[in-house]
Protein backbone atom coordinates (compact mmCIF):
# COMPACT_ATOMS: atom_id res chain seq x y z
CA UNK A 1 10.42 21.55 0.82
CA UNK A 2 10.98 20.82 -2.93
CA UNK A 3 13.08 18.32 -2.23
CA UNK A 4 10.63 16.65 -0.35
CA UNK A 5 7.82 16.67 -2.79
CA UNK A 6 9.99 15.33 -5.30
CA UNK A 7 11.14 12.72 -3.69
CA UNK A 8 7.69 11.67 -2.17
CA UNK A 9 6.39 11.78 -5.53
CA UNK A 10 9.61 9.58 -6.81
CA UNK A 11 8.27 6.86 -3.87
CA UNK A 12 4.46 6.87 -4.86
CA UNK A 13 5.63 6.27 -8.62
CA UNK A 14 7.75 3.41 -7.44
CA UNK A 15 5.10 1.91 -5.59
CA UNK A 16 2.35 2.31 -7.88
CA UNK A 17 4.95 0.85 -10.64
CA UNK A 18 5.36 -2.09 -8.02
CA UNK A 19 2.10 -2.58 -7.21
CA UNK A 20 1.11 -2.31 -11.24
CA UNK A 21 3.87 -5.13 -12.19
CA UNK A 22 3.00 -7.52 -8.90
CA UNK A 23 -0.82 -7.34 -9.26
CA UNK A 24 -0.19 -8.80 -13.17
CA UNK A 25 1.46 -10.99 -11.97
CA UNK A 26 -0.47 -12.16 -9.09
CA UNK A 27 -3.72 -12.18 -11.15
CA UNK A 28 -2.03 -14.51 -13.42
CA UNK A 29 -0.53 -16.72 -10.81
CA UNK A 30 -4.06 -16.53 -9.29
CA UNK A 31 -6.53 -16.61 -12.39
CA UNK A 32 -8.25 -20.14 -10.84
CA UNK A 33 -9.74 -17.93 -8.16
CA UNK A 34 -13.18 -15.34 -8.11
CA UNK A 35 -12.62 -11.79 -8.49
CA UNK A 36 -14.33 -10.77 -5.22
CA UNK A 37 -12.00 -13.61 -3.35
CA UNK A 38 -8.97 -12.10 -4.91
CA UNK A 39 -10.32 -8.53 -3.78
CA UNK A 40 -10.85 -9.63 -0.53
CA UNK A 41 -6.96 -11.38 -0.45
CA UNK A 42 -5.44 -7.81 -1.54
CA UNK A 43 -7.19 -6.02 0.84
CA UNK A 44 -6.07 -8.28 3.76
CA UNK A 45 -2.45 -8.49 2.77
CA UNK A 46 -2.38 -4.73 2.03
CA UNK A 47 -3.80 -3.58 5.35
CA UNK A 48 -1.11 -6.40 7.24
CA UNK A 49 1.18 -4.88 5.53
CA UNK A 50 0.82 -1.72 6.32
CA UNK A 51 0.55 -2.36 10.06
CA UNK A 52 3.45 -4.36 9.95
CA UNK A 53 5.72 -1.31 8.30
CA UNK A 54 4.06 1.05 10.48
CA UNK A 55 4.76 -0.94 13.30
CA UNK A 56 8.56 -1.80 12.16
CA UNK A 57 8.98 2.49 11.58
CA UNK A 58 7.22 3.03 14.61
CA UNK A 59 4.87 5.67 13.01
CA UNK A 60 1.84 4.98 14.67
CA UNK A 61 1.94 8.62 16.13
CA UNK A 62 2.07 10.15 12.67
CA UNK A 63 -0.96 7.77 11.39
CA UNK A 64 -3.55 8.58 14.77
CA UNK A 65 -2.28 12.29 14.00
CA UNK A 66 -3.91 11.50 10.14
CA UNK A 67 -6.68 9.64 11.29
CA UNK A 68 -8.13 12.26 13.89
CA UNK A 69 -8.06 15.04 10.87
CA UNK A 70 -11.49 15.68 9.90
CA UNK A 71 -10.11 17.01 6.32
C-alpha cells in the first residue's frame, strides 16, 4: 500500500511539474489572447484530454464508480 502512495504521489508531482512548465510556456506563446479566452481553451483541452486517456485506458468503470460517490 506504501508503495502505492508513493508512487501516486511521484505521478501528481510530475504532472503538476508538467502542467507548471507547459502553462508558462503556453501563456507566453499565447500572451495576444484574453485571460478568460485562455481559461476557457485550458479547460476544453484538459477535459478532451482526459476523455481521450480515459478512453485509451479504458477506465471509464473506475471514473462512474468516482462520480456516483456522494463523498
Amino acid at each position: 500500500m506504501e508503495k502505492n502512495i508513493l508512487k501516486g504521489c511521484l505521478y501528481g508531482a510530475a504532472g503538476s511539474l508538467w502542467w507548471g512548465t507547459l502553462g508558462v510556456l503556453y501563456f507566453k506563446s499565447a500572451a495576444f489572447a484574453g485571460p478568460i479566452e485562455l481559461v476557457v481553451h485550458r479547460t476544453i483541452w484538459t477535459t478532451f484530454s482526459l476523455i481521450v486517456t480515459t478512453s485509451i485506458f479504458s477506465k471509464w468503470d473506475i471514473f462512474f464508480s468516482i462520480i456516483k460517490k456522494k463523498k
